[in-house]
PDB file of N, CA and C in Angstrom:
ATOM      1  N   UNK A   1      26.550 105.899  52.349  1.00  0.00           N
ATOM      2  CA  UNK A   1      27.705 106.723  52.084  1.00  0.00           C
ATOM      3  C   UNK A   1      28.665 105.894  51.223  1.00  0.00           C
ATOM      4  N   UNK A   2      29.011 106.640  50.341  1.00  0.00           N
ATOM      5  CA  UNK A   2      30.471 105.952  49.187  1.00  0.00           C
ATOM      6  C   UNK A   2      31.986 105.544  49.755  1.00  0.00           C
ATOM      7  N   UNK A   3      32.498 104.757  49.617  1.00  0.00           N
ATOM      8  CA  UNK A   3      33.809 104.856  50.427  1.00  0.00           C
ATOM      9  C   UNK A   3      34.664 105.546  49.895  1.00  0.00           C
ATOM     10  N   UNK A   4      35.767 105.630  50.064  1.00  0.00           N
ATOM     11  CA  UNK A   4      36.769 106.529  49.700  1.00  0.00           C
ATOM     12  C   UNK A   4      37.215 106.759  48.026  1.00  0.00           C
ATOM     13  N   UNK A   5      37.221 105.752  48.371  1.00  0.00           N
ATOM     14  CA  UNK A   5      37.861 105.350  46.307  1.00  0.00           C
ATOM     15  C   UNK A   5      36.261 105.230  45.714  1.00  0.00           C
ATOM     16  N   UNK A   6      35.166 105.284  46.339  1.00  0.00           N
ATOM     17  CA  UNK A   6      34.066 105.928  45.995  1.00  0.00           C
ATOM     18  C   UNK A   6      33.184 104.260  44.597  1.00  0.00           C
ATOM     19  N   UNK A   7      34.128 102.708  45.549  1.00  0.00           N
ATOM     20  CA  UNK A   7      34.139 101.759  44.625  1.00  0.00           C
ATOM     21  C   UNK A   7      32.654 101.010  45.571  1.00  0.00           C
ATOM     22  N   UNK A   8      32.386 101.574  46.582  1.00  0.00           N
ATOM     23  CA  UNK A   8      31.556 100.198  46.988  1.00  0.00           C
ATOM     24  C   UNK A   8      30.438 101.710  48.056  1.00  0.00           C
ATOM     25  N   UNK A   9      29.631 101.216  49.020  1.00  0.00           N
ATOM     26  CA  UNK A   9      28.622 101.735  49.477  1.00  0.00           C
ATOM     27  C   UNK A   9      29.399 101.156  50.989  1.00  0.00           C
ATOM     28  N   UNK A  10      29.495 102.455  51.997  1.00  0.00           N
ATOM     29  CA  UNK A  10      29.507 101.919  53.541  1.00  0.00           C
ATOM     30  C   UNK A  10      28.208 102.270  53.957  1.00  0.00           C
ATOM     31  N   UNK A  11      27.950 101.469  55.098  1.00  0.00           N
ATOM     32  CA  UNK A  11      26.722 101.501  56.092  1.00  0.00           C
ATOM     33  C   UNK A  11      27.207 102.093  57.896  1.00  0.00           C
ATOM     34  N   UNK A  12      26.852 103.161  57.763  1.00  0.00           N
ATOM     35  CA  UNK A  12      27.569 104.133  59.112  1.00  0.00           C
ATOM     36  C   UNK A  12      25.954 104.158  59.806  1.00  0.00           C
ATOM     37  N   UNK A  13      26.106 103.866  61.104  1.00  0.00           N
ATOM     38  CA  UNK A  13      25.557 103.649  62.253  1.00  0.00           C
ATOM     39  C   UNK A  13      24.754 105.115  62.441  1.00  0.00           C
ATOM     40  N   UNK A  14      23.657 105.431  62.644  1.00  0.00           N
ATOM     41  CA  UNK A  14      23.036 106.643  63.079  1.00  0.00           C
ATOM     42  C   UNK A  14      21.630 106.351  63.484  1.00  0.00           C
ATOM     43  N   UNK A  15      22.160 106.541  65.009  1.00  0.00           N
ATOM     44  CA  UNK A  15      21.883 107.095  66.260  1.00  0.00           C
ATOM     45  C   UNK A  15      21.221 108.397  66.258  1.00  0.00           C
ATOM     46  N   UNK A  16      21.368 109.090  65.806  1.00  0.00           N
ATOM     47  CA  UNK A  16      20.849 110.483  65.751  1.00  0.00           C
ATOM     48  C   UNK A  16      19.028 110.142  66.609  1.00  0.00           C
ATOM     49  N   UNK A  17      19.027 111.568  67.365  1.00  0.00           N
ATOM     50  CA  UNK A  17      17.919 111.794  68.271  1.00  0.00           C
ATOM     51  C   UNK A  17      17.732 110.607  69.380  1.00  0.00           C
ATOM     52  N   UNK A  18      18.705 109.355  69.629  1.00  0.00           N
ATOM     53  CA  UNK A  18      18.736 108.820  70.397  1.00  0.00           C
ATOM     54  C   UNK A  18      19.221 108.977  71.588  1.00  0.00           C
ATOM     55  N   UNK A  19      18.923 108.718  72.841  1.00  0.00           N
ATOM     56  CA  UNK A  19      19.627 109.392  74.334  1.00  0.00           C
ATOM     57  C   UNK A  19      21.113 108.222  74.080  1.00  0.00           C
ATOM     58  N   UNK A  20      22.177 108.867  74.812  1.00  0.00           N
ATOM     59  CA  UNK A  20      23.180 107.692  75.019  1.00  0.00           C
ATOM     60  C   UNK A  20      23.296 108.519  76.605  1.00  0.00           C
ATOM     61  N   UNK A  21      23.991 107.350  77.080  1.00  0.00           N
ATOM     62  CA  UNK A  21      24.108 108.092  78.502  1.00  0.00           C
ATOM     63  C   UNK A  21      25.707 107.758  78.582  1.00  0.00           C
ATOM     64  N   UNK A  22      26.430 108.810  79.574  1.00  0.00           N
ATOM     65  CA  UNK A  22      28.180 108.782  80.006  1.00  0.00           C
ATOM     66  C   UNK A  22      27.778 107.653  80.916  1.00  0.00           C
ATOM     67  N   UNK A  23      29.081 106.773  80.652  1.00  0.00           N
ATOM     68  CA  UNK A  23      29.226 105.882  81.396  1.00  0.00           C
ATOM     69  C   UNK A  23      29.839 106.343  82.823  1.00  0.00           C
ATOM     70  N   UNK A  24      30.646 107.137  82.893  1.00  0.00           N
ATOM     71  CA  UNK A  24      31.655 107.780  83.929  1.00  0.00           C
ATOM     72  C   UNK A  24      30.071 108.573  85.074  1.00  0.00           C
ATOM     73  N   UNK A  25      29.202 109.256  84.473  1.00  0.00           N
ATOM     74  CA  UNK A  25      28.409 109.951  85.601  1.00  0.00           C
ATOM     75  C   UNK A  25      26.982 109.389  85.601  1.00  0.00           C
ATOM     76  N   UNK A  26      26.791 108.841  84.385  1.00  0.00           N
ATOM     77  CA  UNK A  26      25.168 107.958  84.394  1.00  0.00           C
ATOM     78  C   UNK A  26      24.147 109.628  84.030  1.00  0.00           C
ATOM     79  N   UNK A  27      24.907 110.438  83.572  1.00  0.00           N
ATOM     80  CA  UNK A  27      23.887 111.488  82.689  1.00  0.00           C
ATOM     81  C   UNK A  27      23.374 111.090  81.407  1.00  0.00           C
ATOM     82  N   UNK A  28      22.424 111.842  80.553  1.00  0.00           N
ATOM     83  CA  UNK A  28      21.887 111.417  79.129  1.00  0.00           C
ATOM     84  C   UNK A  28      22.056 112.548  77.979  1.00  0.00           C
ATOM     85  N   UNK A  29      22.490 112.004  77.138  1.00  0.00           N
ATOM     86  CA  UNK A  29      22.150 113.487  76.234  1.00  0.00           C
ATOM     87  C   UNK A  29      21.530 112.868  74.939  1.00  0.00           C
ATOM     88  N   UNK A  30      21.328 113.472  73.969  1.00  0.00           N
ATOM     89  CA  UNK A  30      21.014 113.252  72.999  1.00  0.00           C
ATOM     90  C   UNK A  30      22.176 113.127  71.607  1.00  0.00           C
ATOM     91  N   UNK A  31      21.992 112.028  70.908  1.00  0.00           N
ATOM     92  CA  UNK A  31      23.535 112.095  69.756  1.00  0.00           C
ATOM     93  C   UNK A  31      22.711 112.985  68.524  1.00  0.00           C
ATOM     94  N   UNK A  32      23.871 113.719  68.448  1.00  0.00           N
ATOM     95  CA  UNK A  32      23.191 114.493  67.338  1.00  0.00           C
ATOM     96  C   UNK A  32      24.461 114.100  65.404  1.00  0.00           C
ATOM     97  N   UNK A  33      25.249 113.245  65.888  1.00  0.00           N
ATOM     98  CA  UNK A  33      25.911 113.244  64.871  1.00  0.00           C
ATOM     99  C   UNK A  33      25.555 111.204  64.199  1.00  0.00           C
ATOM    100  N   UNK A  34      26.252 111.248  62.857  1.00  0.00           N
ATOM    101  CA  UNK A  34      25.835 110.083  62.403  1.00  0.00           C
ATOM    102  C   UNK A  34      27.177 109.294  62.822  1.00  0.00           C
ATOM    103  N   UNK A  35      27.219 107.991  62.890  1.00  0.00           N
ATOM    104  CA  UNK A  35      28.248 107.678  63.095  1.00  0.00           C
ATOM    105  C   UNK A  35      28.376 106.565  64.502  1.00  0.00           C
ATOM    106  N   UNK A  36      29.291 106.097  65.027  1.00  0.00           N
ATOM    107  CA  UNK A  36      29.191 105.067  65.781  1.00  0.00           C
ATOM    108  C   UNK A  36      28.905 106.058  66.940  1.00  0.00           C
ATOM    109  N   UNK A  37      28.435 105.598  68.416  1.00  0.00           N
ATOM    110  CA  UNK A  37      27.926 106.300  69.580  1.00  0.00           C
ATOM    111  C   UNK A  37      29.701 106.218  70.105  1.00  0.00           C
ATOM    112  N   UNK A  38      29.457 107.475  70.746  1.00  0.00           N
ATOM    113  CA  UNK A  38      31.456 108.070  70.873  1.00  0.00           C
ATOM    114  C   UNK A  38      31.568 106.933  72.104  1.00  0.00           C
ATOM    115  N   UNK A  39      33.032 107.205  72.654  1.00  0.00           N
ATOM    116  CA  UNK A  39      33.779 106.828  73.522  1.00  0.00           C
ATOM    117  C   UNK A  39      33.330 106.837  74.741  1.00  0.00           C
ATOM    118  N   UNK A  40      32.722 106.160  75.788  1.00  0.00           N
ATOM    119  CA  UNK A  40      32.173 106.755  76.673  1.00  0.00           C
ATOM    120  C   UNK A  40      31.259 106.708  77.330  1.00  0.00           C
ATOM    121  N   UNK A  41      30.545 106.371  76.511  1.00  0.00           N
ATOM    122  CA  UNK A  41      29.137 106.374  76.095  1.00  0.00           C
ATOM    123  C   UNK A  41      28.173 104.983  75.822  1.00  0.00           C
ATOM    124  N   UNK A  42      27.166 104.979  76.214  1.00  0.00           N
ATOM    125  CA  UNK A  42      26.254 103.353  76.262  1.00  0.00           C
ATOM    126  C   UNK A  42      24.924 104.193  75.842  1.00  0.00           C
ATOM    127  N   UNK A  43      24.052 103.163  74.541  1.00  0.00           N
ATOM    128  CA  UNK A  43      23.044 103.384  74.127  1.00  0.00           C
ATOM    129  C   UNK A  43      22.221 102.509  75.525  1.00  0.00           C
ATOM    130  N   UNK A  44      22.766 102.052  76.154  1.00  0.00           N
ATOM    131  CA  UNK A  44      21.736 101.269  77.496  1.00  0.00           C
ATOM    132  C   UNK A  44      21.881 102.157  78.682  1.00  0.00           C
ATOM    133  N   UNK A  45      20.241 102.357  78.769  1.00  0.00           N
ATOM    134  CA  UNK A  45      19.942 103.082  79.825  1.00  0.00           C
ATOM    135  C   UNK A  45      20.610 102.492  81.708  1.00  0.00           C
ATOM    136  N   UNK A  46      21.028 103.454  82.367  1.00  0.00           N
ATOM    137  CA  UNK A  46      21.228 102.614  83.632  1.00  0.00           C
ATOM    138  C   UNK A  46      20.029 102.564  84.294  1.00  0.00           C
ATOM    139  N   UNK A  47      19.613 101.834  85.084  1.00  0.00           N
ATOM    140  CA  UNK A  47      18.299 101.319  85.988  1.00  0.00           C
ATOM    141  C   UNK A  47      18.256 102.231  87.086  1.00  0.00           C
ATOM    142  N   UNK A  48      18.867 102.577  87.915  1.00  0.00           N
ATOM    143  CA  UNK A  48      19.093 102.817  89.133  1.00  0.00           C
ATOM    144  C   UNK A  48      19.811 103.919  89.378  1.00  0.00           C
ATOM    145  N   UNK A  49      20.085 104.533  90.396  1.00  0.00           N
ATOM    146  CA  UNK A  49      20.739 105.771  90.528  1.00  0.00           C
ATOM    147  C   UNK A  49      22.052 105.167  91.302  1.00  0.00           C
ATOM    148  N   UNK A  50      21.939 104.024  91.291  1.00  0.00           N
ATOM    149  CA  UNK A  50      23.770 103.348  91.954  1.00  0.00           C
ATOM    150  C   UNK A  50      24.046 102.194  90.979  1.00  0.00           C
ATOM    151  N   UNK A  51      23.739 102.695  89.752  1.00  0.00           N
ATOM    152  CA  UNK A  51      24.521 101.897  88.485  1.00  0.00           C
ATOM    153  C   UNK A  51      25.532 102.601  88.269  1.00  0.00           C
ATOM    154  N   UNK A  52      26.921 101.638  87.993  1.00  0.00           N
ATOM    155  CA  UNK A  52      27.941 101.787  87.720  1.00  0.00           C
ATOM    156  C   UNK A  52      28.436 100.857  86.501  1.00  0.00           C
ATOM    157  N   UNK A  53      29.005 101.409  85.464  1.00  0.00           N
ATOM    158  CA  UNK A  53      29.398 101.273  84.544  1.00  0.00           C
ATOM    159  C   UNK A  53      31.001 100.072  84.069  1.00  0.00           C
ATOM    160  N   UNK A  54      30.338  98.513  84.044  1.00  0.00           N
ATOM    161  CA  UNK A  54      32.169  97.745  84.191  1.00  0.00           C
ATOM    162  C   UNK A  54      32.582  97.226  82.990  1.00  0.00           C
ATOM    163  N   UNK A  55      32.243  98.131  81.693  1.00  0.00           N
ATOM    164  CA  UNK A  55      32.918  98.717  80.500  1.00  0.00           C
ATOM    165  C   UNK A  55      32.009  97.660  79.451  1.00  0.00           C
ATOM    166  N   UNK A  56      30.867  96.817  79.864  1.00  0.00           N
ATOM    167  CA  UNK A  56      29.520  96.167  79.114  1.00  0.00           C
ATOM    168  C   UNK A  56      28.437  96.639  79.530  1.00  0.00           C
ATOM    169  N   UNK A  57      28.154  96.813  80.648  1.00  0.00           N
ATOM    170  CA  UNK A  57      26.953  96.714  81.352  1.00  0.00           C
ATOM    171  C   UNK A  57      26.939  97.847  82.501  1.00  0.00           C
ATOM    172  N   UNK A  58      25.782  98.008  82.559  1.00  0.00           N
ATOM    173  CA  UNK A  58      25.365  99.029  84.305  1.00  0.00           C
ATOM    174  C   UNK A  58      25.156  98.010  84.970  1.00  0.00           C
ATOM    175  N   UNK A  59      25.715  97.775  86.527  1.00  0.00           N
ATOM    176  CA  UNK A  59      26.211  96.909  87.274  1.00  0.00           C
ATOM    177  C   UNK A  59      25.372  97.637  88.649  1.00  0.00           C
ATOM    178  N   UNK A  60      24.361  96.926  89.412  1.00  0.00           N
ATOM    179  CA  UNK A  60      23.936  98.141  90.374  1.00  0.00           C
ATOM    180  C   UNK A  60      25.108  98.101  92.016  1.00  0.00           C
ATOM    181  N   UNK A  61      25.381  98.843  92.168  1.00  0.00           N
ATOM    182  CA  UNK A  61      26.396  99.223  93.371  1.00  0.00           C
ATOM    183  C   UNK A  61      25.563  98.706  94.959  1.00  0.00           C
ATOM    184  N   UNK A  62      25.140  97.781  95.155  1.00  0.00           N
ATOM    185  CA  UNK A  62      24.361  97.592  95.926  1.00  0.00           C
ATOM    186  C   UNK A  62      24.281  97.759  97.658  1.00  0.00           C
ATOM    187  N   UNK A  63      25.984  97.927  97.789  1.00  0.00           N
ATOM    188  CA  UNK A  63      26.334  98.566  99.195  1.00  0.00           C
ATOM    189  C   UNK A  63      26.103 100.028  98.546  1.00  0.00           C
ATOM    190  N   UNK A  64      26.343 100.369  98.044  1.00  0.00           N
ATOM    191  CA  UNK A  64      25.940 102.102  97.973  1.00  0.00           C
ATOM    192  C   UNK A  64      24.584 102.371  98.097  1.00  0.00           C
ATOM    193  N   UNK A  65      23.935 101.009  97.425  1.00  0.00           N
ATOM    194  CA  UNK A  65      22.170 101.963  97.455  1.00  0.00           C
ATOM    195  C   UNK A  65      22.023 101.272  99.039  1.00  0.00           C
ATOM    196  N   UNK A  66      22.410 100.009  99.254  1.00  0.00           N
ATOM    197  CA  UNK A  66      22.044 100.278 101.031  1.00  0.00           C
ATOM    198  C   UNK A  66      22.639 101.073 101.543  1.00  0.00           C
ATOM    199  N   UNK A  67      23.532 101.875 101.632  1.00  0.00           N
ATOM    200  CA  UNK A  67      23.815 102.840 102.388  1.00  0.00           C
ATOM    201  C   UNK A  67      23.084 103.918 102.116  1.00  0.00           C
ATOM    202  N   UNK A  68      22.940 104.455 101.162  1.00  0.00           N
ATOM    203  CA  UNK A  68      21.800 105.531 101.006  1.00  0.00           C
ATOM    204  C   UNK A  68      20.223 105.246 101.387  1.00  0.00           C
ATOM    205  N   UNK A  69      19.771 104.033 101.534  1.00  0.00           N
ATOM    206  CA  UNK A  69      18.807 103.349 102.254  1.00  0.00           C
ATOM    207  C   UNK A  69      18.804 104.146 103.743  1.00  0.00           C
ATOM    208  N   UNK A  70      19.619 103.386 104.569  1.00  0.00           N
ATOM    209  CA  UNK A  70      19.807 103.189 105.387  1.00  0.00           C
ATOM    210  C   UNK A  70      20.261 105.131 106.087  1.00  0.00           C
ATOM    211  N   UNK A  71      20.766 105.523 105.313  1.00  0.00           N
ATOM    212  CA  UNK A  71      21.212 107.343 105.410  1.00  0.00           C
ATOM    213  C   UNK A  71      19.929 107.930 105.510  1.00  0.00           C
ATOM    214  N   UNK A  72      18.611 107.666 104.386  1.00  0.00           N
ATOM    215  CA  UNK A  72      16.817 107.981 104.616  1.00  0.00           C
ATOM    216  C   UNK A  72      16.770 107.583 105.942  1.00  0.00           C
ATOM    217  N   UNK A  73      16.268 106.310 105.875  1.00  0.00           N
ATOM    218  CA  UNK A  73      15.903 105.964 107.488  1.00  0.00           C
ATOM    219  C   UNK A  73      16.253 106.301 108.633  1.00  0.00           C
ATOM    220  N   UNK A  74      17.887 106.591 108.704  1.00  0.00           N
ATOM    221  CA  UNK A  74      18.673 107.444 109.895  1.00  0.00           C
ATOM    222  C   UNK A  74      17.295 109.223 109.649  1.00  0.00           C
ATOM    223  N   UNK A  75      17.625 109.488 108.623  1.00  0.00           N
ATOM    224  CA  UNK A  75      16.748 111.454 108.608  1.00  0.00           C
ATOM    225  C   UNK A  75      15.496 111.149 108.755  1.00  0.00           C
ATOM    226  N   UNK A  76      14.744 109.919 108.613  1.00  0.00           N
ATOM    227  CA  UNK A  76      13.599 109.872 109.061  1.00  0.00           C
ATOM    228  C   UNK A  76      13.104 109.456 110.293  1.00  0.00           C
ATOM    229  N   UNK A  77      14.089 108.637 111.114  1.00  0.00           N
ATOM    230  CA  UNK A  77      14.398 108.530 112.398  1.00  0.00           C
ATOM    231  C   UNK A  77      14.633 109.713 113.296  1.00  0.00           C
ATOM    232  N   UNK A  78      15.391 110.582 112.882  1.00  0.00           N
ATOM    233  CA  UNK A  78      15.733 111.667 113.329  1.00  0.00           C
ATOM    234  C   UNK A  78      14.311 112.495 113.435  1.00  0.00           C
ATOM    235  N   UNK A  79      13.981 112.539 112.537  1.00  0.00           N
ATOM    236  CA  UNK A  79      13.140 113.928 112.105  1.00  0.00           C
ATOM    237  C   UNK A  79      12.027 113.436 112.734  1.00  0.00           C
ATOM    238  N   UNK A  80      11.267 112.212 113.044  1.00  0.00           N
ATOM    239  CA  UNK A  80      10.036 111.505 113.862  1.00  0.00           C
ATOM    240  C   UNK A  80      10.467 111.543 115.331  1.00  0.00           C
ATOM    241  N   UNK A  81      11.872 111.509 115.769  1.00  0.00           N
ATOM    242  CA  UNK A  81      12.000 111.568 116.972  1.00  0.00           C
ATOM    243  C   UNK A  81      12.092 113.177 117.541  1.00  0.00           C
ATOM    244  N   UNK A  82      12.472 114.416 116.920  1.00  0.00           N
ATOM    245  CA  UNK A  82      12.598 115.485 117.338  1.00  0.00           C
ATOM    246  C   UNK A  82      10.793 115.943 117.273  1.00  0.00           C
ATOM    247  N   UNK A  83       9.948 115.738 116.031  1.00  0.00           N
ATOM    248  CA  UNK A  83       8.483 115.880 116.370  1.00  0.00           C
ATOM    249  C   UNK A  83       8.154 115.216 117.560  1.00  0.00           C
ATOM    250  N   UNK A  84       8.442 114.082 118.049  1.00  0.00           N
ATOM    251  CA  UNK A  84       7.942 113.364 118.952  1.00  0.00           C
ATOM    252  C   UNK A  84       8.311 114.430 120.332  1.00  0.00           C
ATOM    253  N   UNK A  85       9.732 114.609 120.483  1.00  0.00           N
ATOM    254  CA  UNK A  85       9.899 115.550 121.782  1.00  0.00           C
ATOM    255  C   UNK A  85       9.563 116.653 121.614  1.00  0.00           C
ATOM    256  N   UNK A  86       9.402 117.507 120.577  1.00  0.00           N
ATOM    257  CA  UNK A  86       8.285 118.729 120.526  1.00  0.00           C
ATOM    258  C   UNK A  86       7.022 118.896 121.245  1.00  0.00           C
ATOM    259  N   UNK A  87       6.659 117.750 120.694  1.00  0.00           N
ATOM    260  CA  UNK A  87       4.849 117.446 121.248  1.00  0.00           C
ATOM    261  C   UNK A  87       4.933 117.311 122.839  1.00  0.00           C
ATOM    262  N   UNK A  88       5.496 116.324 123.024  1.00  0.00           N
ATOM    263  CA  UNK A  88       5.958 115.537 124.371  1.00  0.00           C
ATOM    264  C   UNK A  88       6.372 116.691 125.312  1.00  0.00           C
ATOM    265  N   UNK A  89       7.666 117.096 124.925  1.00  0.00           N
ATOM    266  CA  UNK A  89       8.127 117.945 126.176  1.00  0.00           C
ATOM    267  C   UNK A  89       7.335 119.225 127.076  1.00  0.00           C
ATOM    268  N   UNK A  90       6.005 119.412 126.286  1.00  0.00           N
ATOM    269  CA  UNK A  90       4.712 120.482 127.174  1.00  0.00           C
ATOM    270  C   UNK A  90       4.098 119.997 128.121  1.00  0.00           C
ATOM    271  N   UNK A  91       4.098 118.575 127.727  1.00  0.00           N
ATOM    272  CA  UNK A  91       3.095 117.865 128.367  1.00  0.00           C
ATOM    273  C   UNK A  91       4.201 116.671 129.764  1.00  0.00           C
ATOM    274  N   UNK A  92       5.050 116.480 129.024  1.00  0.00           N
ATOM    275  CA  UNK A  92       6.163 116.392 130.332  1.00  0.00           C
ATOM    276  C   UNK A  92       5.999 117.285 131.776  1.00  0.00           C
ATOM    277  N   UNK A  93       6.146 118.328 131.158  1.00  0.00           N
ATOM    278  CA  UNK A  93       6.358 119.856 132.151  1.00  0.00           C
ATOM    279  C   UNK A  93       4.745 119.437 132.819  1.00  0.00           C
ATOM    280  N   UNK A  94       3.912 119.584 132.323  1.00  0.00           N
ATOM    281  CA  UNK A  94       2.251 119.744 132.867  1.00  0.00           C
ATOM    282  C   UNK A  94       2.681 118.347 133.730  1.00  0.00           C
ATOM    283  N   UNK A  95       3.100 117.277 133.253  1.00  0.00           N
ATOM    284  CA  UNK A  95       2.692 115.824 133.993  1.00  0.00           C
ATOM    285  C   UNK A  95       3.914 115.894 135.581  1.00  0.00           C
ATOM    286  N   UNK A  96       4.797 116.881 135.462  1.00  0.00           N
ATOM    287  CA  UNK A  96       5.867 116.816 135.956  1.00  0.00           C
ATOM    288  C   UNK A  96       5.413 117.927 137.258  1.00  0.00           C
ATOM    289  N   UNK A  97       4.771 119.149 137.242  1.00  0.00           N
ATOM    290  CA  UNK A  97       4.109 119.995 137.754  1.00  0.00           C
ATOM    291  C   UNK A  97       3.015 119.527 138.668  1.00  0.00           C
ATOM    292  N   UNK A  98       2.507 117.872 138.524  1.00  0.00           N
ATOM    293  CA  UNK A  98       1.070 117.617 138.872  1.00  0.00           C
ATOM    294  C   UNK A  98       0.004 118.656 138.214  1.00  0.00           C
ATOM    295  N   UNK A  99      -0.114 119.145 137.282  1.00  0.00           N
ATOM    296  CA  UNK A  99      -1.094 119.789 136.893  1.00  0.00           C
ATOM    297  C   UNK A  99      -1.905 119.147 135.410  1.00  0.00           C
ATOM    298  N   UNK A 100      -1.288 117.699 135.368  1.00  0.00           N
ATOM    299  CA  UNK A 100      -2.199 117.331 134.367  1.00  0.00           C
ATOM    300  C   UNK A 100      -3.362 116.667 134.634  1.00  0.00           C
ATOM    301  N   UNK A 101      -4.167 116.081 133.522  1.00  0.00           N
ATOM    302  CA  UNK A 101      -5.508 115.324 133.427  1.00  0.00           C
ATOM    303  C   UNK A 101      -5.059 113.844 133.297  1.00  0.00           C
ATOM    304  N   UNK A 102      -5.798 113.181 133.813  1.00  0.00           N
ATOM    305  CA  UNK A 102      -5.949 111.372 133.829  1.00  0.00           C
ATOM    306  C   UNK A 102      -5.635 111.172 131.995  1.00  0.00           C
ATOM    307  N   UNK A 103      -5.823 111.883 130.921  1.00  0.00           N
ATOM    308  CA  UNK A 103      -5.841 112.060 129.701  1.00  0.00           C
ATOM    309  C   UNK A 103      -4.867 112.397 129.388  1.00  0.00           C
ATOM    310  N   UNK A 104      -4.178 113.476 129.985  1.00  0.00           N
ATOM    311  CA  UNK A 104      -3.419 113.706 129.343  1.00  0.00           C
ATOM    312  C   UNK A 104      -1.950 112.867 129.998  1.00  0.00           C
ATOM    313  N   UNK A 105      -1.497 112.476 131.407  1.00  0.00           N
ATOM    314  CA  UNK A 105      -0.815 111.579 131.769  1.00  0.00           C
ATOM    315  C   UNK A 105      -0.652 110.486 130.739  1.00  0.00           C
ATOM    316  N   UNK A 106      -2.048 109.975 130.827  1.00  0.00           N
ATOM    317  CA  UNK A 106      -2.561 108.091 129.633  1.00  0.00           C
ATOM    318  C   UNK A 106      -1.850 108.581 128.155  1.00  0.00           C
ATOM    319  N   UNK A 107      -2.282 110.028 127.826  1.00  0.00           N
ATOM    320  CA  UNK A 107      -1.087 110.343 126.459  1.00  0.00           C
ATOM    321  C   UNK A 107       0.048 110.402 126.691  1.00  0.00           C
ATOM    322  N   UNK A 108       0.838 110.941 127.689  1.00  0.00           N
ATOM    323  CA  UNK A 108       2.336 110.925 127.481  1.00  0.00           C
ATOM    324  C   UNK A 108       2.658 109.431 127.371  1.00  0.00           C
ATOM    325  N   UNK A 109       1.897 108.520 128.667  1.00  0.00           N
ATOM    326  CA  UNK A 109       2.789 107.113 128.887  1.00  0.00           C
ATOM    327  C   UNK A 109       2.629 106.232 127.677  1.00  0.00           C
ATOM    328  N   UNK A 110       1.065 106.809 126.615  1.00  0.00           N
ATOM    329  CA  UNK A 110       1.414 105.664 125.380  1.00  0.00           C
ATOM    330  C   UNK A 110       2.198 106.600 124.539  1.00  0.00           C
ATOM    331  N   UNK A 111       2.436 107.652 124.261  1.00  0.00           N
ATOM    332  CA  UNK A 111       3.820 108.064 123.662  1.00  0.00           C
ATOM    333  C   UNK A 111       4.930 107.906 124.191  1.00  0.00           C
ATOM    334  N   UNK A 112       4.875 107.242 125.230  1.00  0.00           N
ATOM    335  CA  UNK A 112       6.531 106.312 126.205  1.00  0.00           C
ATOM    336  C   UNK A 112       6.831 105.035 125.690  1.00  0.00           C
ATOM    337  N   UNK A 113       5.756 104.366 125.698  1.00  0.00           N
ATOM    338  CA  UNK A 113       5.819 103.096 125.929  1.00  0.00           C
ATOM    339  C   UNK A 113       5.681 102.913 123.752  1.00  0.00           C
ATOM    340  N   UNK A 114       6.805 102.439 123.696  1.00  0.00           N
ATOM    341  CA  UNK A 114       6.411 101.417 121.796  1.00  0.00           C
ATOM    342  C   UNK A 114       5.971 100.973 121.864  1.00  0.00           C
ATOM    343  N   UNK A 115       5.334 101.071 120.251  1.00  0.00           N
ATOM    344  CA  UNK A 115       4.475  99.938 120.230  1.00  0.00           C
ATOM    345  C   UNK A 115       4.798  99.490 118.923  1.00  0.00           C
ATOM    346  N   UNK A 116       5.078  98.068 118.747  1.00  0.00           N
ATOM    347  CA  UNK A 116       5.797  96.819 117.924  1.00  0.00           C
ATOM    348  C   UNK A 116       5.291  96.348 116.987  1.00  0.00           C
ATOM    349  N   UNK A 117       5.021  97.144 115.976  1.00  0.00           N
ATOM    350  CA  UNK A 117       4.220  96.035 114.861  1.00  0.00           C
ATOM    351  C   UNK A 117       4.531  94.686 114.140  1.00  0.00           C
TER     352      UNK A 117
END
C-alpha cells in the first residue's frame, strides 16, 4: 500500500483467514480485515479452558481448573454412590427379611466392605 503523500510503499499486517481469539472470553473468530489484529484480541491460541489472559500471554488459572476437577469427581462420586444404593437397597430388604441366599448375603457384604486399590 502507498502512503499518504503516496512518496514511499507501507507494509500493513494481514491476518486475513487467520483465527484470533478475545482475550476477555477465550472465543475464536476469524479476521477478515487487513491490518493489525484489533484490540482485544491474541493471534495465540489459549491451551486450556482455564486460560486467562495477563495482557502477553494465556496464563492457566490453575485453582479454577482444580476446582472444576474436583466439582467432576464430587458428580461422579455422587452418581456411583446413588447406583450403588439402587442395586443394594433390594437386596438389603431380602438380607434384612432372612429370605436371602449364602450368595446373595456374600454380595451385599463385598458391596459393604471397600476395597483399596
Amino acid at each position: 500500500m502507498r502512503s499518504e503523500d503516496e512518496k514511499s510503499w507501507i507494509l500493513i499486517p494481514d491476518h486475513r483467514g487467520e483465527k484470533i481469539y478475545y482475550t476477555g472470553e477465550r472465543y475464536s473468530t476469524t479476521l477478515q480485515t487487513v491490518g493489525e489484529v484489533p484490540a482485544g484480541y491474541t493471534l495465540i491460541a489459549p491451551e486450556t479452558d482455564f486460560d486467562t489472559w495477563n495482557g502477553t500471554e494465556w496464563v492457566t488459572d490453575s485453582a479454577a481448573e482444580k476446582k472444576h476437577i474436583i466439582s467432576l469427581a464430587d458428580e461422579e462420586k455422587t452418581c456411583l454412590l446413588r447406583l450403588a444404593n439402587e442395586r443394594n437397597t433390594p437386596l438389603q430388604y431380602v438380607v434384612d427379611l432372612e429370605m436371602a441366599t449364602d450368595s446373595e448375603r456374600a454380595g451385599l457384604l463385598s458391596w459393604k466392605n471397600p476395597v483399596y486399590c
